[in-house]
Structure formats: structure tokens, C-alpha cells
ModelCIF file with pLDDT and N, C-alpha, C, O atoms, coordinates in Angstrom:
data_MODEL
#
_entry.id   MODEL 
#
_entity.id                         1 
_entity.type                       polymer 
_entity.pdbx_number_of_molecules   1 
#
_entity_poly.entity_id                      1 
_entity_poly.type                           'polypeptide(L)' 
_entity_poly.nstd_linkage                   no 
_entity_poly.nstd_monomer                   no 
_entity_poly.pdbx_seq_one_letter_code       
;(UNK)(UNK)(UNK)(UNK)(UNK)(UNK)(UNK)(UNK)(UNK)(UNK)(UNK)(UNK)(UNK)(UNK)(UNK)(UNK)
(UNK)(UNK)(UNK)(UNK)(UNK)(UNK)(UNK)(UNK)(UNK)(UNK)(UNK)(UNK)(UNK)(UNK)(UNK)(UNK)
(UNK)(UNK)(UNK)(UNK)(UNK)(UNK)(UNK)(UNK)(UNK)(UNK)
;
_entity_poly.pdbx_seq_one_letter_code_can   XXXXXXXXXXXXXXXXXXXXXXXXXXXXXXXXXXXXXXXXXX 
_entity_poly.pdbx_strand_id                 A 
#
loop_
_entity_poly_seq.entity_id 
_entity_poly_seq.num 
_entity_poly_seq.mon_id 
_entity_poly_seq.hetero 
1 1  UNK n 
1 2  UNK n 
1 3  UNK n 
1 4  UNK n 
1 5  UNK n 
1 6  UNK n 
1 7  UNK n 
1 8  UNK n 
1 9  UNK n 
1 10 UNK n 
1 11 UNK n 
1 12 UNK n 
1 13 UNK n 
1 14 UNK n 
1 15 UNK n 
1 16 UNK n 
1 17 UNK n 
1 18 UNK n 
1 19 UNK n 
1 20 UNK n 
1 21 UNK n 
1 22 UNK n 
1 23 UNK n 
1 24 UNK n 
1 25 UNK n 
1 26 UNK n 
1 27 UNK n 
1 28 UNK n 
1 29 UNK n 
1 30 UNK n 
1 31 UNK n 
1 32 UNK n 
1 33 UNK n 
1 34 UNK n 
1 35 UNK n 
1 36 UNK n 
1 37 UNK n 
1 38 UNK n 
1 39 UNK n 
1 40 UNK n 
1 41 UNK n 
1 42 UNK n 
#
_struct_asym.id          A 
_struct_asym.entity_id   1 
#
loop_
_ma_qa_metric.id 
_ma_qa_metric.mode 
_ma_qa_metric.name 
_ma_qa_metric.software_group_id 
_ma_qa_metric.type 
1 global pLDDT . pLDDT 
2 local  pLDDT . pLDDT 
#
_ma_qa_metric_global.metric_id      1 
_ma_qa_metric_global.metric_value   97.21 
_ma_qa_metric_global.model_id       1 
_ma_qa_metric_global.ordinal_id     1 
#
loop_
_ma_qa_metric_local.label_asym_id 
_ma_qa_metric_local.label_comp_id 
_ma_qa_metric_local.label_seq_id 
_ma_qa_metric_local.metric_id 
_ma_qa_metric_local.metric_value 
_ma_qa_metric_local.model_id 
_ma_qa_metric_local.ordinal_id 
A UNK 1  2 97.00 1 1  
A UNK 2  2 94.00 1 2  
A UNK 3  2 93.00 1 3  
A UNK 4  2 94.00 1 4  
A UNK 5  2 97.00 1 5  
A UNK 6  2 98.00 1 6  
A UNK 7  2 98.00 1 7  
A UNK 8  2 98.00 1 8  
A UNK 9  2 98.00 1 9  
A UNK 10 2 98.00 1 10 
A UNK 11 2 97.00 1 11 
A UNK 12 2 98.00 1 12 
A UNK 13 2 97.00 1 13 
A UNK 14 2 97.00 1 14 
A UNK 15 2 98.00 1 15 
A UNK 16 2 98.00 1 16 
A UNK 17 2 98.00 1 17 
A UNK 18 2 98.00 1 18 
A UNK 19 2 97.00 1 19 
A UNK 20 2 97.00 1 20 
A UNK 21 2 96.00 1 21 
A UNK 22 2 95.00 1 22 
A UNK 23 2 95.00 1 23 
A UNK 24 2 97.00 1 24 
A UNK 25 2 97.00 1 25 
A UNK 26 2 97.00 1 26 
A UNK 27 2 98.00 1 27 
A UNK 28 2 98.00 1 28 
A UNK 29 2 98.00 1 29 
A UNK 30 2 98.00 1 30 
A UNK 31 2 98.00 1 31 
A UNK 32 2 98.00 1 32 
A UNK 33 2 98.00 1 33 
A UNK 34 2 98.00 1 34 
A UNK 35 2 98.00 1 35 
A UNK 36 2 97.00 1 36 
A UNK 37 2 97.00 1 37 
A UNK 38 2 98.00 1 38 
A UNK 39 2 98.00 1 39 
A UNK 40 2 98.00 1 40 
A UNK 41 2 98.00 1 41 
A UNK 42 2 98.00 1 42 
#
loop_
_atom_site.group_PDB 
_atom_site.id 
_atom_site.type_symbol 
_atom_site.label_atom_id 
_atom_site.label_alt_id 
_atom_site.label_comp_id 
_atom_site.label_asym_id 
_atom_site.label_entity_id 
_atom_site.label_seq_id 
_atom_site.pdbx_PDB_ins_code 
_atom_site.Cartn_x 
_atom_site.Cartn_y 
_atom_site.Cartn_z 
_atom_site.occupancy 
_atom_site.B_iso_or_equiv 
_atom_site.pdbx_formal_charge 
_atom_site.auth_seq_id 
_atom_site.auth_comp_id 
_atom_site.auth_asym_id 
_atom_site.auth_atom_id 
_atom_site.pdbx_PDB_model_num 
ATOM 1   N N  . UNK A 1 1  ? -60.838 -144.129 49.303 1.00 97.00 ? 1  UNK A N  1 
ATOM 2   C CA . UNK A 1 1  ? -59.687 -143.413 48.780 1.00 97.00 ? 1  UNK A CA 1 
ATOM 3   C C  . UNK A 1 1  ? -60.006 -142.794 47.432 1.00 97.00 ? 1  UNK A C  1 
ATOM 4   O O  . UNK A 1 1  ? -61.054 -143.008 46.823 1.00 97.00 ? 1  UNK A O  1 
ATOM 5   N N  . UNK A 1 2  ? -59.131 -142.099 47.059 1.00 94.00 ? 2  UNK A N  1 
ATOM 6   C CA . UNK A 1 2  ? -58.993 -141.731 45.907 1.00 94.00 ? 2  UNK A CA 1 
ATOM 7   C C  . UNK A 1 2  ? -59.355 -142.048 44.250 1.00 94.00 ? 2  UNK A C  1 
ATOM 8   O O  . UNK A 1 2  ? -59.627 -141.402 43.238 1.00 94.00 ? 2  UNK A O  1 
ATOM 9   N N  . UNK A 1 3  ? -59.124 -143.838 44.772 1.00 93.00 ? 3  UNK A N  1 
ATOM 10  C CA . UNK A 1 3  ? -59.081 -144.569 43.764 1.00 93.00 ? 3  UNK A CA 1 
ATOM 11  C C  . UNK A 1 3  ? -60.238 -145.840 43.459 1.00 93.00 ? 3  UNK A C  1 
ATOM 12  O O  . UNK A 1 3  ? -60.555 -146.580 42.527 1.00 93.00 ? 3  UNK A O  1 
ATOM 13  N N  . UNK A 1 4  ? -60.595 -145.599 44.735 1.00 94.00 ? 4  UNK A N  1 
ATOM 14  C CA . UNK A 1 4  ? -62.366 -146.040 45.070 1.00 94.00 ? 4  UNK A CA 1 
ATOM 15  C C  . UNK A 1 4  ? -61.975 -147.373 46.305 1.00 94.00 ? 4  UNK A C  1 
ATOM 16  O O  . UNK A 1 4  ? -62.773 -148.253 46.628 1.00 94.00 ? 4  UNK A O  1 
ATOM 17  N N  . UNK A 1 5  ? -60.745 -147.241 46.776 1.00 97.00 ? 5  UNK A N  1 
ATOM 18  C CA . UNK A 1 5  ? -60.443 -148.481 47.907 1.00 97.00 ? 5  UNK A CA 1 
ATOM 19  C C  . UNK A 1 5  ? -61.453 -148.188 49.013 1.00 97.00 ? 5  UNK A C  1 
ATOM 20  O O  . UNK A 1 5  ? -61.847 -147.027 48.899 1.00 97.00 ? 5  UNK A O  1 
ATOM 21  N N  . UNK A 1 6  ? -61.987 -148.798 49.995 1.00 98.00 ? 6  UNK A N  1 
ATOM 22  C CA . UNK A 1 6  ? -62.605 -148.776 51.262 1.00 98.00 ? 6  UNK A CA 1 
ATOM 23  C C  . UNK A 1 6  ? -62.222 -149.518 52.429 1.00 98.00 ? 6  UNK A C  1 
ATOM 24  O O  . UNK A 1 6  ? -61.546 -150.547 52.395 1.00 98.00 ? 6  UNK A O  1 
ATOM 25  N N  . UNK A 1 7  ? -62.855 -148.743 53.882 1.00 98.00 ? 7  UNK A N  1 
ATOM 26  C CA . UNK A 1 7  ? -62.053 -149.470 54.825 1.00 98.00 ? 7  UNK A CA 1 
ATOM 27  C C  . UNK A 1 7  ? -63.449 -149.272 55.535 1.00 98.00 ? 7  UNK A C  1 
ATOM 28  O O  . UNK A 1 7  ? -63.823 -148.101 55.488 1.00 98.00 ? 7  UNK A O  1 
ATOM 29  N N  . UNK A 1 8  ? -64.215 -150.041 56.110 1.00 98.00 ? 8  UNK A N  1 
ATOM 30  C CA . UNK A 1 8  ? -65.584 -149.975 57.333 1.00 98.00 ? 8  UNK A CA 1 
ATOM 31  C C  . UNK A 1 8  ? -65.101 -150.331 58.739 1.00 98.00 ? 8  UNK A C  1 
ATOM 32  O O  . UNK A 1 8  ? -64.175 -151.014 59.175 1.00 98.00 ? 8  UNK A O  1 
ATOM 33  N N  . UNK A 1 9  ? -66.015 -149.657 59.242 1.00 98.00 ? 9  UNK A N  1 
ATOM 34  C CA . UNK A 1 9  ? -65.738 -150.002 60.627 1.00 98.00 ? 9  UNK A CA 1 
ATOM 35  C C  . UNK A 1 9  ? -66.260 -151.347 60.718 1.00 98.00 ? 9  UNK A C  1 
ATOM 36  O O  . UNK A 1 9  ? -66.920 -151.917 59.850 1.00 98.00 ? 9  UNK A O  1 
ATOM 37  N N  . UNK A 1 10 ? -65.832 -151.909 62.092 1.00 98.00 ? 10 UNK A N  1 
ATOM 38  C CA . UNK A 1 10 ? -66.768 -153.406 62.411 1.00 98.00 ? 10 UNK A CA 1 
ATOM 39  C C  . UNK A 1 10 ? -68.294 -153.433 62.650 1.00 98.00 ? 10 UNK A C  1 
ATOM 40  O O  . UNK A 1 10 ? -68.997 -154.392 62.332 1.00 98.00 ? 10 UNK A O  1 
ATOM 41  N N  . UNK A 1 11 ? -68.771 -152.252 63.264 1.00 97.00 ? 11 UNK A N  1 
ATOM 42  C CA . UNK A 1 11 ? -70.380 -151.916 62.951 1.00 97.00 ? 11 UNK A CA 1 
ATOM 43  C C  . UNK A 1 11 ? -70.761 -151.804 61.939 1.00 97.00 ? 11 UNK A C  1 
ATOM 44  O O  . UNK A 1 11 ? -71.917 -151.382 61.958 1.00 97.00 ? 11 UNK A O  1 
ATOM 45  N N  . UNK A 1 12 ? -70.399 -151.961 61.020 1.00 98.00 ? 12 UNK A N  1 
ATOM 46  C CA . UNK A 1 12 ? -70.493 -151.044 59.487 1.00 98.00 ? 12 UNK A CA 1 
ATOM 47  C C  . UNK A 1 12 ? -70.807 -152.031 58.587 1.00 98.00 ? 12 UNK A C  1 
ATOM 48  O O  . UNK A 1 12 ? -71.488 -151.922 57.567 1.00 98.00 ? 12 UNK A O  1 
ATOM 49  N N  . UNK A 1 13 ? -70.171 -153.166 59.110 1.00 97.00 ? 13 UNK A N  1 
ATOM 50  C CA . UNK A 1 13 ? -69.657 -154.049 58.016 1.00 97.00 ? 13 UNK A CA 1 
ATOM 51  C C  . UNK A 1 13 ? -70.193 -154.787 57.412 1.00 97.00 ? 13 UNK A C  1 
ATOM 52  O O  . UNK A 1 13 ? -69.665 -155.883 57.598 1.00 97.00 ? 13 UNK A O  1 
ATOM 53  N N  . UNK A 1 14 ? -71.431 -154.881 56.377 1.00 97.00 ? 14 UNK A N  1 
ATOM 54  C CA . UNK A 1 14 ? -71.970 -156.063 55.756 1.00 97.00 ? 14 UNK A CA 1 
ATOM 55  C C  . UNK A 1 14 ? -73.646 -155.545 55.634 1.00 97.00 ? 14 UNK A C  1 
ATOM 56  O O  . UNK A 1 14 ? -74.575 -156.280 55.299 1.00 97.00 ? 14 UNK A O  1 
ATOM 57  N N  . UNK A 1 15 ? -73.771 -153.829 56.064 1.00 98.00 ? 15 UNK A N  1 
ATOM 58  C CA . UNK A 1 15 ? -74.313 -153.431 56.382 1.00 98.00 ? 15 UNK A CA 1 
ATOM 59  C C  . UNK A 1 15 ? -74.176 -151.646 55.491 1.00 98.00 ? 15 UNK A C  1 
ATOM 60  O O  . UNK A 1 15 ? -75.185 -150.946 55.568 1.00 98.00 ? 15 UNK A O  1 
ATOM 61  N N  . UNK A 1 16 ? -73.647 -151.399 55.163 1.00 98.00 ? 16 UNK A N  1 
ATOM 62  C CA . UNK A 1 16 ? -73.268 -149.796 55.152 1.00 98.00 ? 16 UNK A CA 1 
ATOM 63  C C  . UNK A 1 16 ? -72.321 -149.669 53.373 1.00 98.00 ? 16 UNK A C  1 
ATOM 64  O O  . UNK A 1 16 ? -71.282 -150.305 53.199 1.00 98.00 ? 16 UNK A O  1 
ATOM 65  N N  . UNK A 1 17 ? -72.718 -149.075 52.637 1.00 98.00 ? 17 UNK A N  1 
ATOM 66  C CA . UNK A 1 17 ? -71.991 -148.785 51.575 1.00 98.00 ? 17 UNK A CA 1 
ATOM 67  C C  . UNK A 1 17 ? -71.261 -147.433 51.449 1.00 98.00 ? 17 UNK A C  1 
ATOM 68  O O  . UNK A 1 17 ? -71.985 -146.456 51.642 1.00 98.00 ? 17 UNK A O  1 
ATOM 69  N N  . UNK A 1 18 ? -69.981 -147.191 51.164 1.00 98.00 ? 18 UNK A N  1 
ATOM 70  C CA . UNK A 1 18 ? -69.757 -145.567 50.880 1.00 98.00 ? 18 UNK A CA 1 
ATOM 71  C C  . UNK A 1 18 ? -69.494 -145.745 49.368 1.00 98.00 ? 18 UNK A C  1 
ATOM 72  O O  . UNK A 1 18 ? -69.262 -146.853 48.884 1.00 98.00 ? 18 UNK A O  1 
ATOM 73  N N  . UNK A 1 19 ? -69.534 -144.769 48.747 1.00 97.00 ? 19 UNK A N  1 
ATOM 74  C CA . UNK A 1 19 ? -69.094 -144.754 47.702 1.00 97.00 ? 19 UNK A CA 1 
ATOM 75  C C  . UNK A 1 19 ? -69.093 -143.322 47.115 1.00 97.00 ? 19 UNK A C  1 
ATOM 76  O O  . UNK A 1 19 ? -69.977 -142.602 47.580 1.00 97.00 ? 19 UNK A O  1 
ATOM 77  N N  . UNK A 1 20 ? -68.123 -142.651 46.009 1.00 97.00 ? 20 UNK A N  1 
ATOM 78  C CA . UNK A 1 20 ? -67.982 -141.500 45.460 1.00 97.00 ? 20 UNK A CA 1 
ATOM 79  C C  . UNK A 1 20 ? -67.983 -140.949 44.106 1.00 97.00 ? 20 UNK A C  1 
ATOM 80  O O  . UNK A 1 20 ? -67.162 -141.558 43.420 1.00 97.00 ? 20 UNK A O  1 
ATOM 81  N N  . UNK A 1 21 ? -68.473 -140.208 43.584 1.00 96.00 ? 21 UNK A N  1 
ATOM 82  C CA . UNK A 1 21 ? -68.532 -139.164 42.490 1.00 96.00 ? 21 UNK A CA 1 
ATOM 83  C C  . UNK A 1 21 ? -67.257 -138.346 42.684 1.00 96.00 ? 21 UNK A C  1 
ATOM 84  O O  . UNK A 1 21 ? -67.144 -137.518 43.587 1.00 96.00 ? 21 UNK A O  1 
ATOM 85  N N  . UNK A 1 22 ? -66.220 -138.643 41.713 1.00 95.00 ? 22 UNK A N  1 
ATOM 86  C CA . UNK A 1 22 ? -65.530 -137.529 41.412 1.00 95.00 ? 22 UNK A CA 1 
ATOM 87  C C  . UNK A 1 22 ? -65.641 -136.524 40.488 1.00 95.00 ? 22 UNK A C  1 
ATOM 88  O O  . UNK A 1 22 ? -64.940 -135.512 40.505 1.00 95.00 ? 22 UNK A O  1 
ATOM 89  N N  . UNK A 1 23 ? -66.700 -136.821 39.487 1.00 95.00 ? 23 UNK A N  1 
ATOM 90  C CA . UNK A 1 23 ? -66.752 -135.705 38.515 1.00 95.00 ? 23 UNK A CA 1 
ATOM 91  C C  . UNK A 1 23 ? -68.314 -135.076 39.006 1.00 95.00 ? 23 UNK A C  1 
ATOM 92  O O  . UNK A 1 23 ? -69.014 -134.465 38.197 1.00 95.00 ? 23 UNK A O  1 
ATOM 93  N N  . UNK A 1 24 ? -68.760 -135.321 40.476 1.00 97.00 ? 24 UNK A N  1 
ATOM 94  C CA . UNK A 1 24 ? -69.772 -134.509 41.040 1.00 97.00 ? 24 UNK A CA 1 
ATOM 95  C C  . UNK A 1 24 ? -69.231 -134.057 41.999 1.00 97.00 ? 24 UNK A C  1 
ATOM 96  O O  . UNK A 1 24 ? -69.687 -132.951 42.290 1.00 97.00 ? 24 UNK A O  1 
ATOM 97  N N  . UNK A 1 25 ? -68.043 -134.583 42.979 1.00 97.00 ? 25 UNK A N  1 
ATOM 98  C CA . UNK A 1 25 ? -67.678 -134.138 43.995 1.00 97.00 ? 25 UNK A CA 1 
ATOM 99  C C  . UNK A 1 25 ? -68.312 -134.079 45.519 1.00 97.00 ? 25 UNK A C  1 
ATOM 100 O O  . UNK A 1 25 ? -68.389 -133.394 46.539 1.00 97.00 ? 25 UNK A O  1 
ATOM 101 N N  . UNK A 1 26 ? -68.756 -135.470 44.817 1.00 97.00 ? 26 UNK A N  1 
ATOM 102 C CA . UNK A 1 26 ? -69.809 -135.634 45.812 1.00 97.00 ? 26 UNK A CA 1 
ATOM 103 C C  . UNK A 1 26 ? -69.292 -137.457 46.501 1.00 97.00 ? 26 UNK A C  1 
ATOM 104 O O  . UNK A 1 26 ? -68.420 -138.124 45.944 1.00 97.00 ? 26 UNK A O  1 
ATOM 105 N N  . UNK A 1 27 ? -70.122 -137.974 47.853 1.00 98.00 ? 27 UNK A N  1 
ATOM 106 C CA . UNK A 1 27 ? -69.729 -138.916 48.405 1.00 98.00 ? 27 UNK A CA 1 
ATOM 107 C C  . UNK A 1 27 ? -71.027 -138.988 49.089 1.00 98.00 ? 27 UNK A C  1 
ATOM 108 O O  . UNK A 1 27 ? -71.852 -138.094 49.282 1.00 98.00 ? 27 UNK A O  1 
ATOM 109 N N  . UNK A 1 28 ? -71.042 -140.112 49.388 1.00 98.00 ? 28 UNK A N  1 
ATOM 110 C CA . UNK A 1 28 ? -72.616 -140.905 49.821 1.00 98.00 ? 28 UNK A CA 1 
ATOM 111 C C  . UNK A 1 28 ? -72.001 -142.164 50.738 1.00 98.00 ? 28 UNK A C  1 
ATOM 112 O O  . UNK A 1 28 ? -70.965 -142.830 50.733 1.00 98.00 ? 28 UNK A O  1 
ATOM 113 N N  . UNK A 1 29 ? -73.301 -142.107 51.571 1.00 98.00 ? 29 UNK A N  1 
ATOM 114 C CA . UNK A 1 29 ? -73.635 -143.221 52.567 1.00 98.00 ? 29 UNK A CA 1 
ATOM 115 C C  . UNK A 1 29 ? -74.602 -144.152 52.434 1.00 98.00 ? 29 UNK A C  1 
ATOM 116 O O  . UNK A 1 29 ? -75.623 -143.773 53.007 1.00 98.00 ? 29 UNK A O  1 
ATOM 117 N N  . UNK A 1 30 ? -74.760 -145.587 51.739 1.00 98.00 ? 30 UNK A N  1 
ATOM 118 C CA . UNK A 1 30 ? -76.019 -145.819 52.125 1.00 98.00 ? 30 UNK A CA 1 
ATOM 119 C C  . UNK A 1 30 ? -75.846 -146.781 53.438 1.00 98.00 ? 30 UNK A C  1 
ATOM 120 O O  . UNK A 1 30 ? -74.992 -147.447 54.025 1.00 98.00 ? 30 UNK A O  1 
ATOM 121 N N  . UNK A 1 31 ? -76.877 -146.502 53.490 1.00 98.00 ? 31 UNK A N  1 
ATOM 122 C CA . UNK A 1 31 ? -76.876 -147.426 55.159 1.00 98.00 ? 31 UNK A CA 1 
ATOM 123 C C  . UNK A 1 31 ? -78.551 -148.301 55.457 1.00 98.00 ? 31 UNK A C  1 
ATOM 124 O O  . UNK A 1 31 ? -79.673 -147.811 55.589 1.00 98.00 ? 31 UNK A O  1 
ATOM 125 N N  . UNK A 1 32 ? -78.167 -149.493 55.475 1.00 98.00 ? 32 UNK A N  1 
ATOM 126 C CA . UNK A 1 32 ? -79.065 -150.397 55.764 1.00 98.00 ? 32 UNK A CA 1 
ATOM 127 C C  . UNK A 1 32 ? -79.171 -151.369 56.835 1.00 98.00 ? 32 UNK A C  1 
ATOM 128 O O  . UNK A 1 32 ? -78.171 -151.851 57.364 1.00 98.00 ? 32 UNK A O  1 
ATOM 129 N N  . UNK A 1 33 ? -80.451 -151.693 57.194 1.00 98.00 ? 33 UNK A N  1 
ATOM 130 C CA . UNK A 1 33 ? -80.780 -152.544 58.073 1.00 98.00 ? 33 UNK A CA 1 
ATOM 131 C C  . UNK A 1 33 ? -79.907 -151.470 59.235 1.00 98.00 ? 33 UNK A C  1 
ATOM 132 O O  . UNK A 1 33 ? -78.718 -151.552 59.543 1.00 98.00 ? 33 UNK A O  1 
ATOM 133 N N  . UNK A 1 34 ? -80.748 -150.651 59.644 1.00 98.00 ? 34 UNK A N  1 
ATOM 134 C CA . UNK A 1 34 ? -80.194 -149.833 60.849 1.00 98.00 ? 34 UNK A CA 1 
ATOM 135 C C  . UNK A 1 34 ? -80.830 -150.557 62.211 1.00 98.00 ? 34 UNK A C  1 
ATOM 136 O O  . UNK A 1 34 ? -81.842 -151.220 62.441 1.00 98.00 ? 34 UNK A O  1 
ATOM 137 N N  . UNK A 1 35 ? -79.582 -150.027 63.069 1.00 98.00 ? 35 UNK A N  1 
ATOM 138 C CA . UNK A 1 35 ? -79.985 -150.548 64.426 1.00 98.00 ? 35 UNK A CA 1 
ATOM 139 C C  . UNK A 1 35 ? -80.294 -148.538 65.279 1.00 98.00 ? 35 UNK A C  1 
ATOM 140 O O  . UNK A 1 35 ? -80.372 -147.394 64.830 1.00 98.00 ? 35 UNK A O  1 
ATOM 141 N N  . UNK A 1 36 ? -80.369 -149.241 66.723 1.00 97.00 ? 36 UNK A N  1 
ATOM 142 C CA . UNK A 1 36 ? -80.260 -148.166 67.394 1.00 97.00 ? 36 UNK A CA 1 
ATOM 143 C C  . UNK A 1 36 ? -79.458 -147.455 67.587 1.00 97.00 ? 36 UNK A C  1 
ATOM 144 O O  . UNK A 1 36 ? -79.726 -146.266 67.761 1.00 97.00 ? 36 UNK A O  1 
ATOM 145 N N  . UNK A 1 37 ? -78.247 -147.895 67.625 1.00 97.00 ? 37 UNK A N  1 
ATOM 146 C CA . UNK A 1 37 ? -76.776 -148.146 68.259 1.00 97.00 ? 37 UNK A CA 1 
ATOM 147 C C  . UNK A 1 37 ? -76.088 -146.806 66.886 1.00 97.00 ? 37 UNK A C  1 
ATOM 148 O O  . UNK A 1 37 ? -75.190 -145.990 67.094 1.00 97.00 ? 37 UNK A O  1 
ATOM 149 N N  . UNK A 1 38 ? -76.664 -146.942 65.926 1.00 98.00 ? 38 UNK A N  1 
ATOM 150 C CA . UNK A 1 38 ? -76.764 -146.146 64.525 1.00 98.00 ? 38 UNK A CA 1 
ATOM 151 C C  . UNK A 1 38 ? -77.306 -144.771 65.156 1.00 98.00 ? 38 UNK A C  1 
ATOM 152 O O  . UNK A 1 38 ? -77.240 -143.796 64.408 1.00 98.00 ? 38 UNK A O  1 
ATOM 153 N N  . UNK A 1 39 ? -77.584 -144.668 65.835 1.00 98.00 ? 39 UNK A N  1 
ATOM 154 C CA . UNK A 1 39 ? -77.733 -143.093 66.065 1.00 98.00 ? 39 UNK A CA 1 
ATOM 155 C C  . UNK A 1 39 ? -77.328 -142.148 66.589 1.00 98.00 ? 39 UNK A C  1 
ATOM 156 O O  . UNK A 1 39 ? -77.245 -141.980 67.806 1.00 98.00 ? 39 UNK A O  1 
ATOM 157 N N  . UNK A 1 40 ? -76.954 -141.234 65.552 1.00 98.00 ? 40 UNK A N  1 
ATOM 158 C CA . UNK A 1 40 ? -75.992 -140.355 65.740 1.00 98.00 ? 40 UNK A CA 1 
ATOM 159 C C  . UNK A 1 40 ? -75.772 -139.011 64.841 1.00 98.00 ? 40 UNK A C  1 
ATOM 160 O O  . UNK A 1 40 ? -76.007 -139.138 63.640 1.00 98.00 ? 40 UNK A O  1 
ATOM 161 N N  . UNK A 1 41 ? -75.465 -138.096 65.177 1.00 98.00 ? 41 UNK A N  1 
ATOM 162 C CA . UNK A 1 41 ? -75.013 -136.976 63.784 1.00 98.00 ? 41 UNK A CA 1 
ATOM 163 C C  . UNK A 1 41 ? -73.819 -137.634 62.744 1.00 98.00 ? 41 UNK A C  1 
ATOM 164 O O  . UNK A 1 41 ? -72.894 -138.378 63.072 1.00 98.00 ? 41 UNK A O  1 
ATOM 165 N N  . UNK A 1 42 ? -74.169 -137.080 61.301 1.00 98.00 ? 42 UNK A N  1 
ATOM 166 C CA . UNK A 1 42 ? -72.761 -138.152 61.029 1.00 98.00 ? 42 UNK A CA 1 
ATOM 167 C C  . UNK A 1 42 ? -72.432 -137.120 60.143 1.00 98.00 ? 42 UNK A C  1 
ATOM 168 O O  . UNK A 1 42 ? -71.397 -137.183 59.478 1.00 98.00 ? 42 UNK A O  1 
#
């Protein structure tokens, strides 16, 4: 959100960071310990 709250999916979870730049306007994924199941356009 807006205010930096987060919600992951259940694949996601314990596994996957989002996080955001508002004074870049920018938003990021990191994503670790990938499986197969992870592949995809995103």
C-alpha cells in the first residue's frame, strides 16, 4: 500500500519481498529460493 502495508500470496510467503520507493517511483521484487512453479512473466 501506500503506506508500506503488504499482503503475499501463499506461494510467496517466507520467500518473496516487495517493497517501494516513493520519492523514485519505483517498486521492486526480490524473490528468493525460486522454484519452478515461479515461472512466469510477471
Amino acid at each position: 500500500t501506500s503506506v508500506g502495508r503488504t499482503i503475499y500470496a501463499d506461494s510467496a510467503k517466507g520467500r518473496f519481498t516487495i517493497s517501494r520507493d516513493n520519492a523514485k517511483n519505483t517498486v521492486d521484487l526480490q524473490m528468493n529460493s525460486l522454484k519452478p512453479e515461479d515461472t512466469a512473466v510477471y
